[in-house]
N, C-alpha and C. Protein backbone atom coordinates (compact mmCIF):
# COMPACT_ATOMS: atom_id res chain seq x y z
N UNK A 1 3.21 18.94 -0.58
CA UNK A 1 3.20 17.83 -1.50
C UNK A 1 4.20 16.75 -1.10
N UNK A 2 5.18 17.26 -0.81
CA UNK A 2 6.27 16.36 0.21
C UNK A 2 6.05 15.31 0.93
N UNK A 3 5.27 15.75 1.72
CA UNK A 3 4.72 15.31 2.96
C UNK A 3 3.20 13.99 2.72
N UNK A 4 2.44 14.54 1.40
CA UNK A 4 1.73 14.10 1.00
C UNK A 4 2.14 13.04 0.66
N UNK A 5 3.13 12.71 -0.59
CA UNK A 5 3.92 12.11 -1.25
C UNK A 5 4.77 10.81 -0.10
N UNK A 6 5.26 11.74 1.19
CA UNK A 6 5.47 10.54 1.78
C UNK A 6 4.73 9.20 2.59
N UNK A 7 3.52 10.18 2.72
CA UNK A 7 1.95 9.53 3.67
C UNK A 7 1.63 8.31 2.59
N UNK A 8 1.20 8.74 1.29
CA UNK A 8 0.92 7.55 0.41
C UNK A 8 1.82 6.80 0.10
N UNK A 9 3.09 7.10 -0.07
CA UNK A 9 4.36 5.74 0.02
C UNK A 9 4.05 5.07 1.42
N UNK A 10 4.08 5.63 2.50
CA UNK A 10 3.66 4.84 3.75
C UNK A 10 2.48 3.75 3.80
N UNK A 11 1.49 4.83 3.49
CA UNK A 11 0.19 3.97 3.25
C UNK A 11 0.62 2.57 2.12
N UNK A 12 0.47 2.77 0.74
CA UNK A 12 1.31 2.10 -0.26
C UNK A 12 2.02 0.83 0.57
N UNK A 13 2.99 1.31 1.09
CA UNK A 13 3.80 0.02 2.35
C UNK A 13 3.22 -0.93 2.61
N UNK A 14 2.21 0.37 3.75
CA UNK A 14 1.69 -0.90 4.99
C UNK A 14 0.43 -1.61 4.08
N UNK A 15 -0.55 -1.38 3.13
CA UNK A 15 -1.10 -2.40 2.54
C UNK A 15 -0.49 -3.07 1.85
N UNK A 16 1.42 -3.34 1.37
CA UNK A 16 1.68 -4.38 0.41
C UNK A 16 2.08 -5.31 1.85
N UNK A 17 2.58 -4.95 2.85
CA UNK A 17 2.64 -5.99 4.14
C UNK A 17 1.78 -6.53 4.13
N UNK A 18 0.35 -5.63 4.78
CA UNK A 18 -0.91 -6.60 5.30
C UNK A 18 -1.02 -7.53 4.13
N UNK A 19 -1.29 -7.44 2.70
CA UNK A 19 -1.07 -7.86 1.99
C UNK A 19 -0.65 -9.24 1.69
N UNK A 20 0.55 -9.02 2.19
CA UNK A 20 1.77 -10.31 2.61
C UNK A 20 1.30 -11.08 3.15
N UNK A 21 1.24 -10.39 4.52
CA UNK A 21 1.10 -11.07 5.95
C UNK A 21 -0.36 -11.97 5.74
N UNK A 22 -1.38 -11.51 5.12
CA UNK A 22 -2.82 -12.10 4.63
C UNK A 22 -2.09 -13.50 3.83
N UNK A 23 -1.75 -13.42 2.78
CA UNK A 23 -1.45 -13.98 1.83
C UNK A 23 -0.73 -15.94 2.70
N UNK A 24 0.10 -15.28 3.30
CA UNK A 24 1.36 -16.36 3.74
C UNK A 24 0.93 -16.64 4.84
N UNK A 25 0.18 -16.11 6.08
CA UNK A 25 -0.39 -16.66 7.51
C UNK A 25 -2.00 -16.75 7.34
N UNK A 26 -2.47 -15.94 7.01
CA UNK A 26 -4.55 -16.28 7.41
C UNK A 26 -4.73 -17.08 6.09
N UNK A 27 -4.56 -16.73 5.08
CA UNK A 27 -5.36 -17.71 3.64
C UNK A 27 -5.10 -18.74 3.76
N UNK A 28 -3.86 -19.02 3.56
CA UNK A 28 -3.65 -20.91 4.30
C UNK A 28 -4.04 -21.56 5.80
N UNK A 29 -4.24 -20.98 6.62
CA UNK A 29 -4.89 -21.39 7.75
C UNK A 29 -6.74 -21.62 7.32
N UNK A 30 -7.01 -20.44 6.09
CA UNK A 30 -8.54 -20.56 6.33
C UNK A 30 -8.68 -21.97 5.48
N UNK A 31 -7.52 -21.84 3.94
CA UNK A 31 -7.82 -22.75 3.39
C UNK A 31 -8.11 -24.19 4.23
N UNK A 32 -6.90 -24.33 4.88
CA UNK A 32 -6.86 -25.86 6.15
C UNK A 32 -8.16 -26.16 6.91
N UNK A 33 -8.97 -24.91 6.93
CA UNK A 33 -10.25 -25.11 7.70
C UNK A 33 -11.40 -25.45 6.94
N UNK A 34 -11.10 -25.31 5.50
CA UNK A 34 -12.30 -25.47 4.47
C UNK A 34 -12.38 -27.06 4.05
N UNK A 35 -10.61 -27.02 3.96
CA UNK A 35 -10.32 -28.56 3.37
C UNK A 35 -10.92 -29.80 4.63
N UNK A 36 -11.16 -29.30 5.66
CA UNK A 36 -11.36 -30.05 6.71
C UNK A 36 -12.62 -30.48 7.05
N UNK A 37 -13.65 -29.25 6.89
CA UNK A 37 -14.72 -29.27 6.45
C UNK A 37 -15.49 -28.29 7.61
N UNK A 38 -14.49 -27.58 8.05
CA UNK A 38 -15.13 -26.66 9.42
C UNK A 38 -15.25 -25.31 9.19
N UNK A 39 -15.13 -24.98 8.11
CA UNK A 39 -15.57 -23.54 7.91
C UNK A 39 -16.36 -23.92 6.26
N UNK A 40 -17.70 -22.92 5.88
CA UNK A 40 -17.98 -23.03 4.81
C UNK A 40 -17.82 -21.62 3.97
N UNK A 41 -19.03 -21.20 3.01
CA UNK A 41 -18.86 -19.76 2.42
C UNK A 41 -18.00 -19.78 1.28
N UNK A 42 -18.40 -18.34 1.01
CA UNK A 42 -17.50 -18.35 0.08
C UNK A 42 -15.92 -18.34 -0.11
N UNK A 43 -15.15 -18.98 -0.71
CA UNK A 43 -14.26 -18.49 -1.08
C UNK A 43 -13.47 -17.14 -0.85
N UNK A 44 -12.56 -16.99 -0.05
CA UNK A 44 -11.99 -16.27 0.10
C UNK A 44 -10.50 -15.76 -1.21
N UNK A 45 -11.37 -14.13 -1.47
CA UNK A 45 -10.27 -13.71 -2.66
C UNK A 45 -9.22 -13.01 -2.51
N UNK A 46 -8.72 -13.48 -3.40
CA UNK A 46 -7.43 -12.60 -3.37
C UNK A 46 -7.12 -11.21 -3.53
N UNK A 47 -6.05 -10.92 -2.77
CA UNK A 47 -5.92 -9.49 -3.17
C UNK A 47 -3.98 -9.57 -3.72
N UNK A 48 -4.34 -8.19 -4.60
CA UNK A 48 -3.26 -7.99 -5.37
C UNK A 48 -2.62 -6.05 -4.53
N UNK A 49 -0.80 -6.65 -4.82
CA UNK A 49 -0.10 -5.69 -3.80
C UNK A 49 -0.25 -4.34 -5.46
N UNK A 50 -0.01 -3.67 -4.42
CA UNK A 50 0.09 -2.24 -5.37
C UNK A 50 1.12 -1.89 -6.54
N UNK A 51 1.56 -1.38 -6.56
CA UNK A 51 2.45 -1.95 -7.58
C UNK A 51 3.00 -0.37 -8.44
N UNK A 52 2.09 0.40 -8.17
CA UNK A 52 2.08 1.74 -8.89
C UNK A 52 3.21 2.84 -8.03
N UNK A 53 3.52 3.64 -8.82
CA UNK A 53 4.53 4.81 -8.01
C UNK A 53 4.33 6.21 -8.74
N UNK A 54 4.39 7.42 -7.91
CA UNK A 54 3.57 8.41 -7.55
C UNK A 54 4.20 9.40 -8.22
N UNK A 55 4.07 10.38 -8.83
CA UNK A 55 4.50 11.10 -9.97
C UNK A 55 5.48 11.92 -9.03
N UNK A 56 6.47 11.94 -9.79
CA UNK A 56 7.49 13.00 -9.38
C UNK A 56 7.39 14.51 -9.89
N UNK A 57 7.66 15.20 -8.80
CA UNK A 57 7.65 16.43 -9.32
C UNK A 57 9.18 17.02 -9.96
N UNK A 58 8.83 17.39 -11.71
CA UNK A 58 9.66 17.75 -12.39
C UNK A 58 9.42 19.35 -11.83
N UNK A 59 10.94 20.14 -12.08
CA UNK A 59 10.91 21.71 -11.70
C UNK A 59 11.88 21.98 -12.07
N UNK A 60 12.38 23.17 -12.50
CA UNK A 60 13.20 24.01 -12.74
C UNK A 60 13.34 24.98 -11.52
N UNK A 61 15.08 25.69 -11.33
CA UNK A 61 15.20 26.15 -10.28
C UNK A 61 14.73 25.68 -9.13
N UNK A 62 15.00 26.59 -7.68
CA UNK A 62 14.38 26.47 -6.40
C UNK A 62 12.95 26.79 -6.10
N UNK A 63 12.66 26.13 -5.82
CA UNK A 63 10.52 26.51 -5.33
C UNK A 63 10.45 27.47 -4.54
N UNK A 64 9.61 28.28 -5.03
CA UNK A 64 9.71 29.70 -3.64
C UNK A 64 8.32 29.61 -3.27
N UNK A 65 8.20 30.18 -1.81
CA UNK A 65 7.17 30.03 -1.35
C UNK A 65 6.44 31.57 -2.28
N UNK A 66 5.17 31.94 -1.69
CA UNK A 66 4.64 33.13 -1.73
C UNK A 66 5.21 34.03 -1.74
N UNK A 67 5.90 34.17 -0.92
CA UNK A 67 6.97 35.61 -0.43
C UNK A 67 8.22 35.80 -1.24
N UNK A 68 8.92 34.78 -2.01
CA UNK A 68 9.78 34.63 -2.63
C UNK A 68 10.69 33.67 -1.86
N UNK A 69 10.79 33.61 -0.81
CA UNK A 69 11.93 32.66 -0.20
C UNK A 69 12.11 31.07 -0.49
N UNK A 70 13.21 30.75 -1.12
CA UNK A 70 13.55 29.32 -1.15
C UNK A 70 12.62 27.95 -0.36
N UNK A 71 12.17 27.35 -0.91
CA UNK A 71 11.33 26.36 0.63
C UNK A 71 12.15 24.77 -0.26
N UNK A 72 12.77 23.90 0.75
CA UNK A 72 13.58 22.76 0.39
C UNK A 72 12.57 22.02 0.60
């Protein structure tokens, strides 16, 4: 779950970048091409950054595996 937990914070990340990076370099370049009159179509939409965060695991004591042994 650890491990899981860290893959979707990663993931989570790298789409609030692309995100970004969309937002502040390609949308205003496409806009400049619409206003100009060299690209047509639709409207290009927006996207919204994530914003949500991933349940923590509440526990009592140390987590033992199967066998009984401690796992950190």
């Amino acid at each position: 779950l650890v491990q899981l937990k860290r893959g979707i914070d990663q993931s989570v990340d790298a789409y609030n970048k692309a995100v970004g990076s969309l937002e502040m370099r390609v949308l205003p370049a496409a806009r400049r091409f619409k206003d100009l009159g060299a690209a047509g179509g639709d409207e290009i939409e927006s996207l919204e950054a994530i914003d949500k965060a991933v349940r923590s695991l509440e526990r009592e004591g140390p987590l033992l595996d199967p066998g009984g042994e401690e796992v950190s």
